[in-house]
N, C-alpha and C. Protein backbone atom coordinates (compact mmCIF):
# COMPACT_ATOMS: atom_id res chain seq x y z
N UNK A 1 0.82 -1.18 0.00
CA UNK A 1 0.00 0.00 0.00
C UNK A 1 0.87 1.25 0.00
N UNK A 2 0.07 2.20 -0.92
CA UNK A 2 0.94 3.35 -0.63
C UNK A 2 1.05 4.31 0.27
N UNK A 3 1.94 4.95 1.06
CA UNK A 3 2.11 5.43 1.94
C UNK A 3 2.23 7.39 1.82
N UNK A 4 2.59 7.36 0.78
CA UNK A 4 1.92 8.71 0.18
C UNK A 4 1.76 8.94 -0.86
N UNK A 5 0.82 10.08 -0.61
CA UNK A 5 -0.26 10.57 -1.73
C UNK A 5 -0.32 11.71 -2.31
N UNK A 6 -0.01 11.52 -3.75
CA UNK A 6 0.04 13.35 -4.63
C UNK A 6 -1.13 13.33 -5.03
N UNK A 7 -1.60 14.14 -5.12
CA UNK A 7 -3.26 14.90 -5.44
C UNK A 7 -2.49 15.71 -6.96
N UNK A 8 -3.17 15.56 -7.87
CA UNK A 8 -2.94 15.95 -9.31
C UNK A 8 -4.32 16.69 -9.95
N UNK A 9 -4.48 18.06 -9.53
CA UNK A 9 -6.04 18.74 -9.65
C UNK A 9 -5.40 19.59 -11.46
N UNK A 10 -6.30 19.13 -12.57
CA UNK A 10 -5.86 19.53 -13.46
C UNK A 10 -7.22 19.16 -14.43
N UNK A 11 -8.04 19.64 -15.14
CA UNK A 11 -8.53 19.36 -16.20
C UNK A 11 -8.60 18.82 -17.48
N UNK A 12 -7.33 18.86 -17.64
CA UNK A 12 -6.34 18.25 -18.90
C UNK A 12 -6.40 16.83 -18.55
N UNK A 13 -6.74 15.79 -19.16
CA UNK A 13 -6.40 14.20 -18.86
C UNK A 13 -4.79 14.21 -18.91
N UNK A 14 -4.49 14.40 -20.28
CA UNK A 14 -3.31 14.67 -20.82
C UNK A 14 -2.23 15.56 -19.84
N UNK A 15 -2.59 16.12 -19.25
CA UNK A 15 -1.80 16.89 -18.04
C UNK A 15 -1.31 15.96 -16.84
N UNK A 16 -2.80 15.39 -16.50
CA UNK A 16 -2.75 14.07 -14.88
C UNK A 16 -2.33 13.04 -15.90
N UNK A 17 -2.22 12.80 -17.14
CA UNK A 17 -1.12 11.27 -17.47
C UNK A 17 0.17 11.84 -17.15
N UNK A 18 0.39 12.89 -18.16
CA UNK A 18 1.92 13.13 -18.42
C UNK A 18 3.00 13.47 -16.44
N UNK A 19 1.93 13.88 -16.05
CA UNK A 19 2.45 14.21 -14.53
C UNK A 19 2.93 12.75 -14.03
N UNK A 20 1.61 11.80 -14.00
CA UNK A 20 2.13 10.86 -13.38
C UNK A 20 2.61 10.06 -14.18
N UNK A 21 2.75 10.13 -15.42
CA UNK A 21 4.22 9.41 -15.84
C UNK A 21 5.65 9.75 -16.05
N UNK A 22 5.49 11.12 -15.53
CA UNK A 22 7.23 11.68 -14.54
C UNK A 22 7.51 11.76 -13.56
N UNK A 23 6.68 11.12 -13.11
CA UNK A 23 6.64 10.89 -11.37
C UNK A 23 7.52 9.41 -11.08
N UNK A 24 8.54 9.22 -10.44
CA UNK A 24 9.45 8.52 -10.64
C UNK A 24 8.67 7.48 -9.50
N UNK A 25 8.90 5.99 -9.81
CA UNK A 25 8.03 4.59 -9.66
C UNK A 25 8.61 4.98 -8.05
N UNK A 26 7.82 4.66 -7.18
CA UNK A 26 7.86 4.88 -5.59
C UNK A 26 6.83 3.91 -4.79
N UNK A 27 7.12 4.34 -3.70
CA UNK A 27 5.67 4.81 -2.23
C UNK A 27 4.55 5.41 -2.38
N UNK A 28 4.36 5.87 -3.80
CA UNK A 28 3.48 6.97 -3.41
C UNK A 28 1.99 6.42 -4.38
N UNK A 29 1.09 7.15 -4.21
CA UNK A 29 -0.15 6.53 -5.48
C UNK A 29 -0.54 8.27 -5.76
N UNK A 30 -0.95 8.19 -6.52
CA UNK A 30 -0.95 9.55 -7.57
C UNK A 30 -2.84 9.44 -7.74
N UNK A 31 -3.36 10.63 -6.95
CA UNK A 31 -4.93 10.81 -7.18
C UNK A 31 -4.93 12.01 -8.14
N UNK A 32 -5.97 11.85 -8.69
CA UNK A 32 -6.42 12.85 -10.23
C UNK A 32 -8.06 13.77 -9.51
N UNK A 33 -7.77 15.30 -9.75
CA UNK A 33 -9.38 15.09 -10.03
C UNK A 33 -8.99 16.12 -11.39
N UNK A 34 -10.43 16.19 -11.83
CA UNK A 34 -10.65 16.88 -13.43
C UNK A 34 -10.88 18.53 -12.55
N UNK A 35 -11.24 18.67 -11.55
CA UNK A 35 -12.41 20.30 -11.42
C UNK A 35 -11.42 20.66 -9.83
N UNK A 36 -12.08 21.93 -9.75
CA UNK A 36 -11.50 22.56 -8.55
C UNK A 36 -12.41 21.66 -7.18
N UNK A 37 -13.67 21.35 -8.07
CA UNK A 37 -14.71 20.77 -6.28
C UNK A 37 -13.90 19.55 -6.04
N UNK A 38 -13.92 18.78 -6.84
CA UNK A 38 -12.95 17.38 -6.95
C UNK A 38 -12.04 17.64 -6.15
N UNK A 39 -11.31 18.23 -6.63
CA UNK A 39 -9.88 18.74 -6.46
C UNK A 39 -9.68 18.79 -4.45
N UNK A 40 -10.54 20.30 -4.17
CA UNK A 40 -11.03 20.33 -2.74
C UNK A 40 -11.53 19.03 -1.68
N UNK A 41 -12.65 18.50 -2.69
CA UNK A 41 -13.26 17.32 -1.61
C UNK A 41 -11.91 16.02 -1.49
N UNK A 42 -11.28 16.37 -2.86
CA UNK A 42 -10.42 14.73 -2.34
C UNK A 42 -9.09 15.41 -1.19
N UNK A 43 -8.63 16.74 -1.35
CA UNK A 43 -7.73 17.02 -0.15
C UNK A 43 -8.16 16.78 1.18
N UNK A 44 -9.55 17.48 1.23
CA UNK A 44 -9.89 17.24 3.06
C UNK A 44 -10.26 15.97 2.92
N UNK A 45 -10.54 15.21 1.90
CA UNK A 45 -10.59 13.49 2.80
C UNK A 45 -9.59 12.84 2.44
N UNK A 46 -8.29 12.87 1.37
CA UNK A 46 -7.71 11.91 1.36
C UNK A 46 -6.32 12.68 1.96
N UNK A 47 -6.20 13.77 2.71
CA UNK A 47 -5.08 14.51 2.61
C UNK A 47 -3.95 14.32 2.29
N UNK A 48 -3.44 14.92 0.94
CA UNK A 48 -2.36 14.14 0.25
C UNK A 48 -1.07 14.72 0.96
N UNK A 49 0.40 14.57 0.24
CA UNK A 49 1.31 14.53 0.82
C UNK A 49 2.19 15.74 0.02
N UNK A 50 1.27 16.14 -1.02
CA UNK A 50 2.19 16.97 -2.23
C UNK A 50 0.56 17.06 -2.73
N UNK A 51 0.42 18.80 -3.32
CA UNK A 51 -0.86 18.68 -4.30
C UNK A 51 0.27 19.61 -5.49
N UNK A 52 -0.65 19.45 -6.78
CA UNK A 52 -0.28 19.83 -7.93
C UNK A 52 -1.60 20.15 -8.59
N UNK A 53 -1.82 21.75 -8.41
CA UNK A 53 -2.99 22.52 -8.95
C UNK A 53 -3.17 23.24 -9.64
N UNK A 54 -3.44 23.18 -10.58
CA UNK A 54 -3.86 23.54 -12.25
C UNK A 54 -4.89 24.92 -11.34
N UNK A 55 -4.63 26.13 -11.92
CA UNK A 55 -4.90 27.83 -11.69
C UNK A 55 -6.11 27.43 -12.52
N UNK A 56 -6.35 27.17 -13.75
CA UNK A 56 -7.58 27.37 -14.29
C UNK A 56 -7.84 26.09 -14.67
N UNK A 57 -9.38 26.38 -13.72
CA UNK A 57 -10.53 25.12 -13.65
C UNK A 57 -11.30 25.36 -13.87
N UNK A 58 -12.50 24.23 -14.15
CA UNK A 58 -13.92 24.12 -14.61
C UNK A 58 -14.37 24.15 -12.52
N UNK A 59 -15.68 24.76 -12.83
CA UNK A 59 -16.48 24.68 -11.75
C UNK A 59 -16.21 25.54 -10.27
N UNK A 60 -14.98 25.17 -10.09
CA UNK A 60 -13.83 26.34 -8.49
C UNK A 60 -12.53 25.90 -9.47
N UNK A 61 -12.45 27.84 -9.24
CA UNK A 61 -11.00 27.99 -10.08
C UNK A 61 -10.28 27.65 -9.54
N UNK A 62 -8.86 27.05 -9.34
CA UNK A 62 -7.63 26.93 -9.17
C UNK A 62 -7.28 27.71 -8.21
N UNK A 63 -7.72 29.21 -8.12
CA UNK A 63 -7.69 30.64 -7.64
C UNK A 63 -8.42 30.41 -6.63
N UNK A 64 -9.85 29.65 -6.68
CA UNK A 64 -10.43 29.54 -5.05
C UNK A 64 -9.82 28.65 -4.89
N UNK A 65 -9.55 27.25 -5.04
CA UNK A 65 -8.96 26.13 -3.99
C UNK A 65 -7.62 26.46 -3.33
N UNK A 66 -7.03 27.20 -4.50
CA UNK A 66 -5.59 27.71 -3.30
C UNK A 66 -6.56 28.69 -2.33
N UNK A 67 -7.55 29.58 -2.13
CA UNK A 67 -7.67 30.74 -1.07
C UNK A 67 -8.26 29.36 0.01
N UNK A 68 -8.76 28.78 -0.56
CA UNK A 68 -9.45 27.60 0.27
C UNK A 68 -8.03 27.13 1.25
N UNK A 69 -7.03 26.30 0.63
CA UNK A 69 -6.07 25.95 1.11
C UNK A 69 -5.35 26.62 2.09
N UNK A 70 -5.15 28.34 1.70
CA UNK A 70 -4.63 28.78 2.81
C UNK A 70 -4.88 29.74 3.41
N UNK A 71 -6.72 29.18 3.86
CA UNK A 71 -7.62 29.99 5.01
C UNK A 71 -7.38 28.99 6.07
N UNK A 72 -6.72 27.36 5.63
CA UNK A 72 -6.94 26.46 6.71
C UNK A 72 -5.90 26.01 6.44
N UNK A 73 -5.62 25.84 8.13
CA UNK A 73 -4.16 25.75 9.04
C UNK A 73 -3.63 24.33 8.59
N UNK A 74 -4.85 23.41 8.76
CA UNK A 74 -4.44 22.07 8.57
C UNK A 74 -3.91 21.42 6.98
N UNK A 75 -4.97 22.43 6.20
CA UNK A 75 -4.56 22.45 4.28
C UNK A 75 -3.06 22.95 3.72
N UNK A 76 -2.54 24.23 4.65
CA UNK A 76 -1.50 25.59 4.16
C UNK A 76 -0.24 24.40 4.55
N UNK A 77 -0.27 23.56 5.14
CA UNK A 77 1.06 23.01 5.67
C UNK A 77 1.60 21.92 4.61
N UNK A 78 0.29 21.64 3.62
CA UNK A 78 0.56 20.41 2.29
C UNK A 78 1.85 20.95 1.55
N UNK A 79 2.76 20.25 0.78
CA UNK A 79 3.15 21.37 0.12
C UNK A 79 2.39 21.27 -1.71
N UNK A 80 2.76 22.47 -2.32
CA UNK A 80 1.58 22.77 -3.25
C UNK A 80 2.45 23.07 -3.93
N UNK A 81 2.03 22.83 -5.59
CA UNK A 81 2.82 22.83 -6.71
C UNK A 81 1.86 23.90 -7.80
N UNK A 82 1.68 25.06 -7.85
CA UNK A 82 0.66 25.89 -8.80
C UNK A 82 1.17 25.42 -10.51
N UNK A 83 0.69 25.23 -11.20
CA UNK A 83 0.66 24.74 -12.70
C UNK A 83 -0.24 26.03 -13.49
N UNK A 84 0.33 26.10 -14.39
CA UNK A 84 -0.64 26.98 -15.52
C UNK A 84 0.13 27.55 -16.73
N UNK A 85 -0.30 27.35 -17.54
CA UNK A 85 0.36 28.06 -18.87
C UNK A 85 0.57 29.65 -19.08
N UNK A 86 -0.33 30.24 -18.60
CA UNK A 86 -0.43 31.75 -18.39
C UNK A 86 0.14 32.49 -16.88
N UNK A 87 1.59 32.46 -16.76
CA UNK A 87 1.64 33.15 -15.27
C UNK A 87 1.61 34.44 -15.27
N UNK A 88 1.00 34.93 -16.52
CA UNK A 88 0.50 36.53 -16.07
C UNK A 88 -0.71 36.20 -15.18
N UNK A 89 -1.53 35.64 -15.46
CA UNK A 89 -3.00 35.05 -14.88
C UNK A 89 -2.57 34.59 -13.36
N UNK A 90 -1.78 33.97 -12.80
CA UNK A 90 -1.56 33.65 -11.62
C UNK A 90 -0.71 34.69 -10.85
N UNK A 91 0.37 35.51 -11.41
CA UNK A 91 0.98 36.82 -11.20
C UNK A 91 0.31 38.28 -10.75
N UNK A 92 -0.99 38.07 -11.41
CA UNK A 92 -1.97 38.90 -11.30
C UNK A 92 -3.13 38.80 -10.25
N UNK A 93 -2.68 37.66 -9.60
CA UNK A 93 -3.56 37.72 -8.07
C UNK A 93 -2.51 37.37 -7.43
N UNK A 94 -1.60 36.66 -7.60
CA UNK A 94 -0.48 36.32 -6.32
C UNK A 94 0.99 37.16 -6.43
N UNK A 95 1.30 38.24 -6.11
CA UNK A 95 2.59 38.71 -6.37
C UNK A 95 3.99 37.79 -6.01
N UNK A 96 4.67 37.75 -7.17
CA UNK A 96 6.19 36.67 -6.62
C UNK A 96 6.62 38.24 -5.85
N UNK A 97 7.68 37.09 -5.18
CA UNK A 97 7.90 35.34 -5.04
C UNK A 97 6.92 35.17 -4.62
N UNK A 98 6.99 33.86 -4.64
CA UNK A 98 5.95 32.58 -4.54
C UNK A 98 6.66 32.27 -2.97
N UNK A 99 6.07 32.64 -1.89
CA UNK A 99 6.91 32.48 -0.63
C UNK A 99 6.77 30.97 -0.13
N UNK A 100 5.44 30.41 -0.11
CA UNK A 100 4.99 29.37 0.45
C UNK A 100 4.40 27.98 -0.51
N UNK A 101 4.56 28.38 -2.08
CA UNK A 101 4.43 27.26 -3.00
C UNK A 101 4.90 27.21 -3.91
N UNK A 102 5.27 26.69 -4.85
CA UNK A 102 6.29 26.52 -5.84
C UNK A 102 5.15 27.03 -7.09
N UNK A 103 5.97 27.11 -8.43
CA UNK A 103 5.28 27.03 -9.73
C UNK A 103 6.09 26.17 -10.67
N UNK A 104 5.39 26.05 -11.59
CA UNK A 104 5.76 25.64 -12.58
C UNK A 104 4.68 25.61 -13.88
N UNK A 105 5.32 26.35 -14.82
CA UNK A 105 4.39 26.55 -16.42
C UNK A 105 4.49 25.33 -17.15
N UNK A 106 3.33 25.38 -17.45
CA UNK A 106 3.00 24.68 -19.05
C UNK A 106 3.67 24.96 -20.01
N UNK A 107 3.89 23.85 -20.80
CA UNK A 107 4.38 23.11 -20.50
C UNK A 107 5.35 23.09 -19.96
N UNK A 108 5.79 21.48 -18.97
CA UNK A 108 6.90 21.51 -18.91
C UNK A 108 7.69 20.00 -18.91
N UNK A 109 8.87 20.17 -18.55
CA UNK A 109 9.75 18.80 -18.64
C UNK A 109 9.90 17.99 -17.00
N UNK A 110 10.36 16.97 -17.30
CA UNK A 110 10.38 16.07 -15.74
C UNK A 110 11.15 16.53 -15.11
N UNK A 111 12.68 17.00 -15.42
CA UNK A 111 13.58 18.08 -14.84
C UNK A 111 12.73 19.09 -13.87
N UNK A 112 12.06 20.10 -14.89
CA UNK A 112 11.15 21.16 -13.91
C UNK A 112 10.14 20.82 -13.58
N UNK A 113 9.24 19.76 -13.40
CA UNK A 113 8.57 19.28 -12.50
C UNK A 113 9.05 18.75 -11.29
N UNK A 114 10.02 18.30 -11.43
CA UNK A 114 10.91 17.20 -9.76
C UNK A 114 11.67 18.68 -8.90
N UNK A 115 11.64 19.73 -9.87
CA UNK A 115 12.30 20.72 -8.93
C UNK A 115 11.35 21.62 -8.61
N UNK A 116 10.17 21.62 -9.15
CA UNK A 116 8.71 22.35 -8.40
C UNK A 116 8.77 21.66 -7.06
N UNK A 117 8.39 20.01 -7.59
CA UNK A 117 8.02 19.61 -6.25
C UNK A 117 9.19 19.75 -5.15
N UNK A 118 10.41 19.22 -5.37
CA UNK A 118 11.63 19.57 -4.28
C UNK A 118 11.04 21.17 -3.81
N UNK A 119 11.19 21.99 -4.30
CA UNK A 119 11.17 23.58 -4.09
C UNK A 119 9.79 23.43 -2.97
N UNK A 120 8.42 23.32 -3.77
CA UNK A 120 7.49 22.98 -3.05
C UNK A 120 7.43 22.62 -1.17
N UNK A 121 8.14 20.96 -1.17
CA UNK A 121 8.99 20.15 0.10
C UNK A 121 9.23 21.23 0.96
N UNK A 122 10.33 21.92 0.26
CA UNK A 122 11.41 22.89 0.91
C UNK A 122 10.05 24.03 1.74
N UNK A 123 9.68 24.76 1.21
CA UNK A 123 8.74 25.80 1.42
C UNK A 123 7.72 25.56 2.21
N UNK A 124 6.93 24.29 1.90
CA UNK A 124 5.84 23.92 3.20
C UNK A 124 7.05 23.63 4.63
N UNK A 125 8.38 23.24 4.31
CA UNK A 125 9.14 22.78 5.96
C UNK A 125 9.13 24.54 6.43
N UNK A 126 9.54 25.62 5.65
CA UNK A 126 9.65 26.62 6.27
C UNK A 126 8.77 27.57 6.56
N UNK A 127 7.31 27.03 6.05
CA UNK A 127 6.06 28.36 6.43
C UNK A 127 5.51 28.11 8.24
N UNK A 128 5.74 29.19 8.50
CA UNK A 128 5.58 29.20 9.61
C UNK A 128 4.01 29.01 10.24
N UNK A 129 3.94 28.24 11.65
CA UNK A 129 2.21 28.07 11.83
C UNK A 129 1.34 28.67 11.63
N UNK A 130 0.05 28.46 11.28
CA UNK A 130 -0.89 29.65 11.51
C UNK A 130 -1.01 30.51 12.69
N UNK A 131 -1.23 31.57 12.97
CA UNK A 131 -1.29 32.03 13.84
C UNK A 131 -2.91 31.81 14.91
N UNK A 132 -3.04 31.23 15.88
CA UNK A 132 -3.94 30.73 16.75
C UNK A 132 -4.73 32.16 16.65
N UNK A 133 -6.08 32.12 16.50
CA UNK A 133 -6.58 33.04 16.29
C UNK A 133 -7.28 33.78 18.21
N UNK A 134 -6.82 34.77 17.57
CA UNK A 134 -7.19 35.61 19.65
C UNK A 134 -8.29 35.66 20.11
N UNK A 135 -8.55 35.42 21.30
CA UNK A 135 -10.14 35.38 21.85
C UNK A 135 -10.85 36.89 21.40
N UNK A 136 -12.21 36.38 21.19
CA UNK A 136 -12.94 37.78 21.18
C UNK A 136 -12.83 38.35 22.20
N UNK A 137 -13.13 39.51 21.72
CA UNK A 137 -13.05 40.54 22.47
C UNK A 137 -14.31 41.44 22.89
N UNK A 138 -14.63 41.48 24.37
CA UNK A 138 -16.14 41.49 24.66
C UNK A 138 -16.27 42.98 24.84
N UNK A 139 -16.95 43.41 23.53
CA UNK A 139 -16.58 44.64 23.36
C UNK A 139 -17.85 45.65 25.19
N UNK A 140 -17.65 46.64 25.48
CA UNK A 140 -18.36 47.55 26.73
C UNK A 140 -19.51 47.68 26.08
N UNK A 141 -20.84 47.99 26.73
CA UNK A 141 -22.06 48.25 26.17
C UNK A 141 -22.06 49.55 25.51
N UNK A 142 -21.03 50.75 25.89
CA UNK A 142 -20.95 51.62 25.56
C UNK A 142 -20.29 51.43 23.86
N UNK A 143 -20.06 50.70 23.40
CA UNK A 143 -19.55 50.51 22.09
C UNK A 143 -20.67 50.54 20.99
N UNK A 144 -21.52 49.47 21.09
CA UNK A 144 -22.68 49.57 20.56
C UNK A 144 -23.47 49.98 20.48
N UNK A 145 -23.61 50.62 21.45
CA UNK A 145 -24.72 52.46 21.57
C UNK A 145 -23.95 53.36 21.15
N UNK A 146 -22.42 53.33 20.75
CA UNK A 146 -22.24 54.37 19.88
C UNK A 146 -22.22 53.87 18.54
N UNK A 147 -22.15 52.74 18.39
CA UNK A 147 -22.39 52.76 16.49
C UNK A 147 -23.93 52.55 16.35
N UNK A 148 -24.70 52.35 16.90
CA UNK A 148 -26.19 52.21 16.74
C UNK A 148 -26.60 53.81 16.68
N UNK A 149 -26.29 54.37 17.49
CA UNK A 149 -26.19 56.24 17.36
C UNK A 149 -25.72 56.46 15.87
N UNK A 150 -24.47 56.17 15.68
CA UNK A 150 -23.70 56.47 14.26
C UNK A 150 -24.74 55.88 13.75
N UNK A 151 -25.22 54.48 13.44
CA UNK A 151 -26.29 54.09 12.30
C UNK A 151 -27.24 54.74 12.13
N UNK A 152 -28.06 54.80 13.20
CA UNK A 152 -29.47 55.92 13.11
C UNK A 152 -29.06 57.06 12.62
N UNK A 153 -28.26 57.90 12.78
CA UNK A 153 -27.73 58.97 12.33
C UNK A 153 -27.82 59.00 10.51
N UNK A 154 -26.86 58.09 10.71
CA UNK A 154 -26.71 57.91 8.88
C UNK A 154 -28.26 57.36 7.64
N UNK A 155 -28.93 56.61 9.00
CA UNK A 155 -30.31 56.07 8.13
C UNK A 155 -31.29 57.46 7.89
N UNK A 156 -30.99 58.41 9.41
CA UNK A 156 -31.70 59.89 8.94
C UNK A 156 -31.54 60.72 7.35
N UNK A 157 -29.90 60.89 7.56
CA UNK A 157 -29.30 61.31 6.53
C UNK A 157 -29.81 60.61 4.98
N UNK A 158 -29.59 59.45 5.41
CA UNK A 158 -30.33 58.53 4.33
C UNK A 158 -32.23 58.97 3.72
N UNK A 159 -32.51 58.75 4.71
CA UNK A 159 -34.10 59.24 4.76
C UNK A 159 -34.58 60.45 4.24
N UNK A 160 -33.41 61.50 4.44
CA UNK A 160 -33.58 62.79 3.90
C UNK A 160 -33.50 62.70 2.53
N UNK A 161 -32.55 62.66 2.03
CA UNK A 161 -32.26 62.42 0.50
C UNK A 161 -33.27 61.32 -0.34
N UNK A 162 -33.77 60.42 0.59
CA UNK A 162 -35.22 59.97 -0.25
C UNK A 162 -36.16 60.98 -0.36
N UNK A 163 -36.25 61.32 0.48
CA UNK A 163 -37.73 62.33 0.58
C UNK A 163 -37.53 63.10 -0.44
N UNK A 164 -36.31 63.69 -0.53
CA UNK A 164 -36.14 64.60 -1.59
C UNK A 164 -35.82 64.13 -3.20
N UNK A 165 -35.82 63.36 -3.10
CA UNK A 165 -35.47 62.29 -4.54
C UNK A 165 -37.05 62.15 -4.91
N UNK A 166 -37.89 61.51 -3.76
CA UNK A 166 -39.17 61.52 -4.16
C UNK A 166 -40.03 62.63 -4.30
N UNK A 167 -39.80 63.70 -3.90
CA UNK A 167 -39.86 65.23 -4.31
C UNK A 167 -39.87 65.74 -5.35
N UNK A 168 -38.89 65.59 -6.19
CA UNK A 168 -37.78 65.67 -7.40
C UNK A 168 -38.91 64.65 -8.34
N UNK A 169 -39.35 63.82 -8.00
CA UNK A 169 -39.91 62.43 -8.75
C UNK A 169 -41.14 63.02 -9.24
N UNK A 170 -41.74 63.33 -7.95
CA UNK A 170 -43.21 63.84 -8.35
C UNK A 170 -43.33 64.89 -9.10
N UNK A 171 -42.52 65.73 -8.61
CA UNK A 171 -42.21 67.33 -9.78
C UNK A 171 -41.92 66.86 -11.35
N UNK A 172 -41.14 65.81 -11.17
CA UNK A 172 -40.99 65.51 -12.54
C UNK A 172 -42.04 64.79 -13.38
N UNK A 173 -43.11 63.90 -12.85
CA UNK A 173 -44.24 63.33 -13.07
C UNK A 173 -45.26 64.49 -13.64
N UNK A 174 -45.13 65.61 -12.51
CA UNK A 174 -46.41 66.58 -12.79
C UNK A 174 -46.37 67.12 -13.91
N UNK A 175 -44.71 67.43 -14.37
CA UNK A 175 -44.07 68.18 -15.83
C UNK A 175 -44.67 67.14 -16.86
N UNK A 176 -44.22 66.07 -16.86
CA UNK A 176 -44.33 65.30 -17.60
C UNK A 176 -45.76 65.22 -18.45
N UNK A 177 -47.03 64.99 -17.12
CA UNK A 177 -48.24 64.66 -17.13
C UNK A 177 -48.95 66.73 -17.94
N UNK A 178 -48.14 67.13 -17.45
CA UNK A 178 -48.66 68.82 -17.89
C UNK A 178 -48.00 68.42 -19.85
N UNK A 179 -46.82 68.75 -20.20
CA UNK A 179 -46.37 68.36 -21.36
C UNK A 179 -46.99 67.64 -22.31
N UNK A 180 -48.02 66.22 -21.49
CA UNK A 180 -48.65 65.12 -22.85
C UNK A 180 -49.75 65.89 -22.96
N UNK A 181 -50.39 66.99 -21.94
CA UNK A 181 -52.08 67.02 -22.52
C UNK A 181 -52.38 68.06 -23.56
């Protein structure tokens, strides 16, 4: 049995063959999905050991399953291999460096695939924990009677400028209705 598991999220058949037939014969078993939901549902249940995620997908882009990945503590620690032919398209929401996952473009060779994933390895050992998120904070009663003040305030302000919009409305109705007869 295999003892670890690469997750291969890519749309391309031709992409999840050619991957896992440069994937050098091991320990490991090599899961495929075609879509970003795929992609998501097989990490939180089969949690792999290495993912390799194709940026543009059918159904959840590439673009949500990584924000997915590293909103959660237990996902951000995989290490992750981003894939895509266009890295203006991935450049353009993620500024390099790439601190915490590797890349690698379309196409490419088994050379720069084995050094995504090494690079990848390297980068999940050095991202540091999530940070434990801080207890709430129980805000004084006096807090919320001042933004409930601020709200009412602003719904007045608000209220005014209808009245007068509907003002404006009717004046313009009466013109209108004077003009057809």
């Amino acid at each position: 049995m295999a003892t670890h598991k690469i997750l291969v999220i890519d749309d391309s058949k031709v992409i999840r063959m050619r991957v896992k037939g440069m994937l050098p014969e091991g320990n490991f078993q090599v899961l495929e999905a075609k879509d970003g939901i795929e992609g998501l549902n097989l990490i939180r249940q089969e949690h792999p050991n290495l993912i390799m995620l194709d940026f543009l997908l059918p159904k959840m882009s590439g673009w949500e399953v990584f924000q997915q990945i590293q909103t959660s503590s237990d996902l951000q620690k995989i290490p992750l291999v981003l894939m895509s032919g266009r890295k203006e398209e991935v450049t353009e929401k993620i500024t390099e460096p790439f601190k915490y996952f590797a890349f690698v473009e379309k196409p490419f060779e088994k050379k720069e695939l084995m050094a995504a994933i090494k690079e990848a390895m390297q980068k999940a050992k050095i991202r540091p924990a999530a940070p434990t998120p801080e207890p709430a904070v129980i805000s004084t009663p006096e807090a919320p009677t001042a933004e409930i003040e601020e709200l009412k305030a602003t719904i007045a302000t608000m209220q005014t400028e209808i009245d007068g919009l509907k003002k404006q409305l009717t004046q313009i109705v009466s013109f209108i209705k004077q003009k057809l007869k």
